[in-house]
N, C-alpha and C. Protein backbone atom coordinates (compact mmCIF):
# COMPACT_ATOMS: atom_id res chain seq x y z
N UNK A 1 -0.05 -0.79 39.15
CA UNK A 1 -0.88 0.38 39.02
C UNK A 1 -0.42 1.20 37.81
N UNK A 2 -1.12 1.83 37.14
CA UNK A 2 -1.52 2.27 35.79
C UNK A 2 -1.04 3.78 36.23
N UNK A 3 -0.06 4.59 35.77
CA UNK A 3 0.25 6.24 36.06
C UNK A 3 -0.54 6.88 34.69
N UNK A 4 -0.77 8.05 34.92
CA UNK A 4 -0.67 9.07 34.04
C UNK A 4 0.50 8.59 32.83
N UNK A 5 1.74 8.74 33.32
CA UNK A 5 2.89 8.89 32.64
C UNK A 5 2.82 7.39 31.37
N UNK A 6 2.37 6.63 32.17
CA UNK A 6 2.60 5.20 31.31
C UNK A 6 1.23 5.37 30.64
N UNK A 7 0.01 5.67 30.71
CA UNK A 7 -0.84 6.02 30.10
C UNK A 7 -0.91 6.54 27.96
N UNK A 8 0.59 7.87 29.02
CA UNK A 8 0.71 9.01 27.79
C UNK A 8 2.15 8.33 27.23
N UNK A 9 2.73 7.59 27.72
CA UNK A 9 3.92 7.10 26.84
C UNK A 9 3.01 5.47 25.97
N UNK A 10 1.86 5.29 26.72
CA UNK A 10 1.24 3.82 25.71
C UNK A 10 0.43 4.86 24.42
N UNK A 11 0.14 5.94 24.44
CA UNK A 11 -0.78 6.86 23.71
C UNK A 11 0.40 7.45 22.61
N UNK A 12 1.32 7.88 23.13
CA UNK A 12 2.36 7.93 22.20
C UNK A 12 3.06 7.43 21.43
N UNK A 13 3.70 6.21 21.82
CA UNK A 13 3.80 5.27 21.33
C UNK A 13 2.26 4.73 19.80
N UNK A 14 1.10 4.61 20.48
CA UNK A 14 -0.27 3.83 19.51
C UNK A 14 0.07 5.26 18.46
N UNK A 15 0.17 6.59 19.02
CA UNK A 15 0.00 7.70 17.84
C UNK A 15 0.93 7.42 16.85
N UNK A 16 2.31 7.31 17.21
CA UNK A 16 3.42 7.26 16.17
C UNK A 16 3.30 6.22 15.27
N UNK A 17 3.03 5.19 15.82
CA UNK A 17 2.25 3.66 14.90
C UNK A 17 1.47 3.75 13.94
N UNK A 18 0.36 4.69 14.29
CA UNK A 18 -1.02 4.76 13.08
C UNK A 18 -0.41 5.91 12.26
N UNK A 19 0.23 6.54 13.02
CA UNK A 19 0.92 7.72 12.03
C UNK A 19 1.91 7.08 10.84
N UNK A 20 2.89 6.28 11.22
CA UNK A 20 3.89 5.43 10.39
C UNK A 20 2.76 4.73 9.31
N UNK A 21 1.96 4.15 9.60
CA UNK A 21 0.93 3.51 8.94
C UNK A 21 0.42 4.26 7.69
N UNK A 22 0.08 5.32 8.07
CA UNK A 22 -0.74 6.49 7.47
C UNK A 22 0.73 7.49 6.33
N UNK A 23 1.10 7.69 6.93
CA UNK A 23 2.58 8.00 5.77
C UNK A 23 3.31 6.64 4.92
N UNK A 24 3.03 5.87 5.11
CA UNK A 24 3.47 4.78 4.25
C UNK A 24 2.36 4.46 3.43
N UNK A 25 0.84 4.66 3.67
CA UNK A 25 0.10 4.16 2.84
C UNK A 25 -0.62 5.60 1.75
N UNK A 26 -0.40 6.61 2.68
CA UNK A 26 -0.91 7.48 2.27
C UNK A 26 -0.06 8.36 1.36
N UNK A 27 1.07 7.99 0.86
CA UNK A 27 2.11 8.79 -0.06
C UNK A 27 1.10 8.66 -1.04
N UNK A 28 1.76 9.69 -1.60
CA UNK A 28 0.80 9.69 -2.83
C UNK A 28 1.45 8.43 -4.02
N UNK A 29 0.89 7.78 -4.05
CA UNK A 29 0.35 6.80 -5.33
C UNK A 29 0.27 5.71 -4.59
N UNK A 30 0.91 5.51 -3.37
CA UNK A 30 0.93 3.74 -2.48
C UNK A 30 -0.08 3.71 -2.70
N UNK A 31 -0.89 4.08 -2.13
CA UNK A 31 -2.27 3.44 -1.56
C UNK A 31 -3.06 2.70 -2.96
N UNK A 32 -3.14 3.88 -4.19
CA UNK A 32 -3.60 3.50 -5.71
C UNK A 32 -2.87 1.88 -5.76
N UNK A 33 -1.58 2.22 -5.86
CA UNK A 33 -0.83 0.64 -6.46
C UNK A 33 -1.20 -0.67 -5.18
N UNK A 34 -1.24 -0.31 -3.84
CA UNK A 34 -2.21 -1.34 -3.14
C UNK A 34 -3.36 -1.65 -3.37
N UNK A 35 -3.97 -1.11 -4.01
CA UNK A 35 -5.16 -1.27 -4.20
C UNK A 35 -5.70 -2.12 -5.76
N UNK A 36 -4.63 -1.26 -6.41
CA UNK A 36 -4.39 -2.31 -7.60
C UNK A 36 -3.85 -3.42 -7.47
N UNK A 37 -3.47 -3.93 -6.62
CA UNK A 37 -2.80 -5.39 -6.35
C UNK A 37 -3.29 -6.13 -5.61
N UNK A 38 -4.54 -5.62 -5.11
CA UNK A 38 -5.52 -6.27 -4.01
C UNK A 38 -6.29 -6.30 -5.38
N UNK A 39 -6.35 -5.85 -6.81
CA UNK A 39 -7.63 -6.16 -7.81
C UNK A 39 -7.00 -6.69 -8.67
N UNK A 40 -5.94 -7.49 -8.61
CA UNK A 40 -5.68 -8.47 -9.41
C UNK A 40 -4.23 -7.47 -10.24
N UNK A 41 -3.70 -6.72 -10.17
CA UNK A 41 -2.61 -6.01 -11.07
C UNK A 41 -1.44 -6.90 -10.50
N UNK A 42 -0.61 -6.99 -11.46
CA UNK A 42 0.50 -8.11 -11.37
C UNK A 42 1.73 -7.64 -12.08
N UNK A 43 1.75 -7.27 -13.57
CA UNK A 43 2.63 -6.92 -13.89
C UNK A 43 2.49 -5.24 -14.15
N UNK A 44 3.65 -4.40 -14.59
CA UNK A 44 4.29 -3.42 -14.74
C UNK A 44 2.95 -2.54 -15.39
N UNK A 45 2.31 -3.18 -16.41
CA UNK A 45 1.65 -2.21 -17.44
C UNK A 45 -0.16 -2.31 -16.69
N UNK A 46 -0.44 -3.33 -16.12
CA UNK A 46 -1.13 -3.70 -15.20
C UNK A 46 -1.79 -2.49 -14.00
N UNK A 47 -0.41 -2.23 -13.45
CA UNK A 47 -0.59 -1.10 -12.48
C UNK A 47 -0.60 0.43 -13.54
N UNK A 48 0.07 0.14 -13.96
CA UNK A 48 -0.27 1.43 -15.10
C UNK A 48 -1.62 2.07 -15.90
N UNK A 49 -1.88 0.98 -16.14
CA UNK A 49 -3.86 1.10 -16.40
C UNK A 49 -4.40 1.31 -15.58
N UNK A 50 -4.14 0.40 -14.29
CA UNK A 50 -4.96 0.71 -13.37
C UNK A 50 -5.32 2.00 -12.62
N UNK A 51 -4.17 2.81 -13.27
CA UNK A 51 -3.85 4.00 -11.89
C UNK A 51 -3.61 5.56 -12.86
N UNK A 52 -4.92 5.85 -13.19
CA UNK A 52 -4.60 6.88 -13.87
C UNK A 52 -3.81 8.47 -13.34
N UNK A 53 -3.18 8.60 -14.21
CA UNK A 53 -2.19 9.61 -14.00
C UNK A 53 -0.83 9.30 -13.35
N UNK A 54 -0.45 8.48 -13.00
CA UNK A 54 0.72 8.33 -12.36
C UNK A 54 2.02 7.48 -13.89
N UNK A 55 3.18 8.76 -13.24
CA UNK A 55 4.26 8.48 -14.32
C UNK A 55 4.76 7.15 -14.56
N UNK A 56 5.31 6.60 -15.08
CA UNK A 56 6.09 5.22 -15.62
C UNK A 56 7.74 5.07 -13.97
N UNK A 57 7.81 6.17 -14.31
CA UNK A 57 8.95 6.67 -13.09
C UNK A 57 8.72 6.48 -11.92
N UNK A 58 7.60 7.42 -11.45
CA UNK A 58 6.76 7.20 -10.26
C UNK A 58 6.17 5.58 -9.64
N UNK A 59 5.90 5.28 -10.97
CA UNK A 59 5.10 3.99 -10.70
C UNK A 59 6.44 3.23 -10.38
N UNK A 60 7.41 3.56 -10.86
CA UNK A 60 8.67 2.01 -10.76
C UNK A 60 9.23 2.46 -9.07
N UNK A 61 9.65 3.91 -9.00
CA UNK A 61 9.72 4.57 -7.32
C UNK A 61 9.27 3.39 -6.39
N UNK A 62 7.80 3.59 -6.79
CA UNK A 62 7.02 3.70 -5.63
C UNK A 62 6.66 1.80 -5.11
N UNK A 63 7.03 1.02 -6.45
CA UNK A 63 6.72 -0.19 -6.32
C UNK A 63 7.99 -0.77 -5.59
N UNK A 64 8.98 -0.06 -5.84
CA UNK A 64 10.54 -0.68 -5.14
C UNK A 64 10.21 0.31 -3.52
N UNK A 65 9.95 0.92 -3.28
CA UNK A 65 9.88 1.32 -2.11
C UNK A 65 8.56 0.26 -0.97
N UNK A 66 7.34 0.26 -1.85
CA UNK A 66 6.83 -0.85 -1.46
C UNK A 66 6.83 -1.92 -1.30
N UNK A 67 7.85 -2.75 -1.95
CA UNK A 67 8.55 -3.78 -2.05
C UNK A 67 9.63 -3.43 -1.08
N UNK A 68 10.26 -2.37 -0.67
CA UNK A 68 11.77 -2.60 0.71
C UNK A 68 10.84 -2.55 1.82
N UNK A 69 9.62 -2.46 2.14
CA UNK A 69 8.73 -2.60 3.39
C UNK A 69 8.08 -3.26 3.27
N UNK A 70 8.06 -4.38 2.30
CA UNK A 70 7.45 -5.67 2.74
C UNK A 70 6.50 -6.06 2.01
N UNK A 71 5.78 -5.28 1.44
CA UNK A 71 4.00 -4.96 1.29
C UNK A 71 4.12 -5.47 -0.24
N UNK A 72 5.07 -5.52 -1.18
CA UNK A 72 5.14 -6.34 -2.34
C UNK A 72 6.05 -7.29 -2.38
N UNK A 73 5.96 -8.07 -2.84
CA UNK A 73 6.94 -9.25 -3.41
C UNK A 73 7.07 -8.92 -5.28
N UNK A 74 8.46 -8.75 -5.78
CA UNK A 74 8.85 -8.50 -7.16
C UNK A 74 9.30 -10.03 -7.69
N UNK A 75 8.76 -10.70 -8.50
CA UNK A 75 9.20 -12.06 -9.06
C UNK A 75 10.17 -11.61 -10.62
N UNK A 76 10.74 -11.99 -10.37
CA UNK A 76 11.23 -12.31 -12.03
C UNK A 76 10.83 -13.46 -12.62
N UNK A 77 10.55 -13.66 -13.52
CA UNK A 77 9.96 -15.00 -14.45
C UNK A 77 10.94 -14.94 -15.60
N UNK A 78 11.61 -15.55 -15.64
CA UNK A 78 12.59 -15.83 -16.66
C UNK A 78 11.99 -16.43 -17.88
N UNK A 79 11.44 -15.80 -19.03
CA UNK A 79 10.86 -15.84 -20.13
C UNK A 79 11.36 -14.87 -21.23
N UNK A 80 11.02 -14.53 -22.68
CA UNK A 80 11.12 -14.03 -23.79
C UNK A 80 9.80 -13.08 -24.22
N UNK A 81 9.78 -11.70 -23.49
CA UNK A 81 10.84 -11.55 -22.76
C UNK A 81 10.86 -11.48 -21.22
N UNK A 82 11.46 -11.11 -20.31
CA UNK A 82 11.41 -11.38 -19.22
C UNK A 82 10.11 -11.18 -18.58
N UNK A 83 9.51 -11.36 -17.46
CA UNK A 83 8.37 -10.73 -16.99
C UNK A 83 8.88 -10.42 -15.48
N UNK A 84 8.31 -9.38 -15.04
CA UNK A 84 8.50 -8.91 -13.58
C UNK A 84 7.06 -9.05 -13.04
N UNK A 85 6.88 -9.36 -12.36
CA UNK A 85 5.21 -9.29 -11.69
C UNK A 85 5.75 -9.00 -10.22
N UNK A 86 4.57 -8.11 -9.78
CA UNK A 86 4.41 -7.66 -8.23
C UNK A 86 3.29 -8.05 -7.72
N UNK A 87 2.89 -8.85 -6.64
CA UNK A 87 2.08 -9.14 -5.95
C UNK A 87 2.18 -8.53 -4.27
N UNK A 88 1.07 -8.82 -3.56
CA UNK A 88 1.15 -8.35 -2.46
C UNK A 88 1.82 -9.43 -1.36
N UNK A 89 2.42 -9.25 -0.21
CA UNK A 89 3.27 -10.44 0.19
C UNK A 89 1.99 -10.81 1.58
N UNK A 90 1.99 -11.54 2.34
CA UNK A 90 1.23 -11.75 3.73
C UNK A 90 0.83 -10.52 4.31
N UNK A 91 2.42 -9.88 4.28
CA UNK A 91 2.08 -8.59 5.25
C UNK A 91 1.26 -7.21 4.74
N UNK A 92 1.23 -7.43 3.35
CA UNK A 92 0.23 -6.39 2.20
C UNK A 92 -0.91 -6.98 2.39
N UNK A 93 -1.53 -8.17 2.23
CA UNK A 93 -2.65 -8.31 2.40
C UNK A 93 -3.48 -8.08 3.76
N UNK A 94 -2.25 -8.71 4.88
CA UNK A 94 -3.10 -8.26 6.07
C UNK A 94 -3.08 -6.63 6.16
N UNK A 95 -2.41 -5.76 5.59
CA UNK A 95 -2.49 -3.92 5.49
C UNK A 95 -3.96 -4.20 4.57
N UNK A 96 -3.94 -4.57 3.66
CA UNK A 96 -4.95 -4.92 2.43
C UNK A 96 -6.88 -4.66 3.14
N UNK A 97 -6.80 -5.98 4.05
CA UNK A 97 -7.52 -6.31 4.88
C UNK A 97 -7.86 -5.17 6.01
N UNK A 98 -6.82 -4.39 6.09
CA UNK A 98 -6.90 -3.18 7.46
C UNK A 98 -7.86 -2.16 7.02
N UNK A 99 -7.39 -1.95 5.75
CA UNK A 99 -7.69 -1.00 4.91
C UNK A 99 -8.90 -0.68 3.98
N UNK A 100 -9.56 -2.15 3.83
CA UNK A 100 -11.23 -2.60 3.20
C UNK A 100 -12.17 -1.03 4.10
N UNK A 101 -12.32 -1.20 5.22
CA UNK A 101 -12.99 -0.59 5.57
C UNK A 101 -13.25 0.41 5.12
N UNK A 102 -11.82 1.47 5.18
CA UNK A 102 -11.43 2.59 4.59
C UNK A 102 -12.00 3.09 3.08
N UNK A 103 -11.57 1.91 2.61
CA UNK A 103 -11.94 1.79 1.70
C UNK A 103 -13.74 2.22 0.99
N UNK A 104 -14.06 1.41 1.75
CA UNK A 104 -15.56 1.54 1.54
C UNK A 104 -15.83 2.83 2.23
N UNK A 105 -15.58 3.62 3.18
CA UNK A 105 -15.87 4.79 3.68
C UNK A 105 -15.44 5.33 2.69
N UNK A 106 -14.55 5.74 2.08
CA UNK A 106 -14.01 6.76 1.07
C UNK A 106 -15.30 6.03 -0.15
N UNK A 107 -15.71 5.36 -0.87
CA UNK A 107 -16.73 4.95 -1.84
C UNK A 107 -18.05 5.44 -1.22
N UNK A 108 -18.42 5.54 -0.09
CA UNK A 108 -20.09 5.89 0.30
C UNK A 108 -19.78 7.35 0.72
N UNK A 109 -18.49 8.18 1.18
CA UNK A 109 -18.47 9.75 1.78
C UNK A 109 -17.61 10.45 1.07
N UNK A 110 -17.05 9.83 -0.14
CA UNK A 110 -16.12 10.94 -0.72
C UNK A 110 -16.08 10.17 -2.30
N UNK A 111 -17.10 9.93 -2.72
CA UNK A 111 -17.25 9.24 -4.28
C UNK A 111 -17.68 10.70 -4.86
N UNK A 112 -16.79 10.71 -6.02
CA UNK A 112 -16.77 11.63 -7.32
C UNK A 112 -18.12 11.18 -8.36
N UNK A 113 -18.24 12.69 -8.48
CA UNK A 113 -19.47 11.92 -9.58
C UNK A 113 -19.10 11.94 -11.17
C-alpha cells in the first residue's frame, strides 16, 4: 500500500532530478554549446561562431565542465597543429533528444524577431 509519505518522498526525490537537469543545462551558455554540438560544432572556433557573445574563457569553462558530466567527449587528434574536437558522448545525445522538444517550444513561443 501506497502512503502519503512515500508518495511525497517519490515527488521529491522526481523534483530534485528535473531540477539537477535544469541547472546543468540551463547555466548560462550549456545549453547554447549543446546545442551547437547537436548542429554539427566540433572544434574550439566552431562553438565560438556558433554562439554569439560568449567569451573564449567562458566557452573553454563551460566545455570542461560539460565534459566532467559526461555530456561531451574532448578528443585530441595529434596533428600540426594539434586539434581538440568536442562532440556529444551517448549520454549528451540522449539529454540532446530530451531536449528537441524544448527546443521547438522556445522557436514557436519565445522566437525574437
Amino acid at each position: 500500500m501506497t502512503t502519503s509519505a512515500d508518495t511525497h518522498d517519490a515527488t521529491s526525490i522526481q523534483c530534485r532530478r528535473v531540477q539537477s537537469v535544469l541547472d546543468t543545462v540551463g547555466r548560462r551558455w550549456s545549453g547554447a554549446i549543446m546545442v551547437a554540438a547537436h548542429r554539427g560544432a566540433r572544434r574550439f572556433s566552431d562553438y565560438r561562431r556558433s554562439i554569439d557573445g560568449i567569451s573564449d574563457r567562458m566557452l573553454t569553462v563551460r566545455l570542461k565542465e560539460l565534459e566532467s558530466l559526461g555530456l561531451l567527449r574532448r578528443q585530441v587528434i595529434p596533428s600540426t597543429p594539434v586539434q581538440v574536437i568536442y562532440e556529444p558522448t551517448d549520454r549528451g545525445l540522449d539529454l540532446l533528444r530530451v531536449l528537441e522538444p524544448l527546443f521547438r517550444w522556445g522557436e514557436r513561443h519565445l522566437a525574437t524577431k
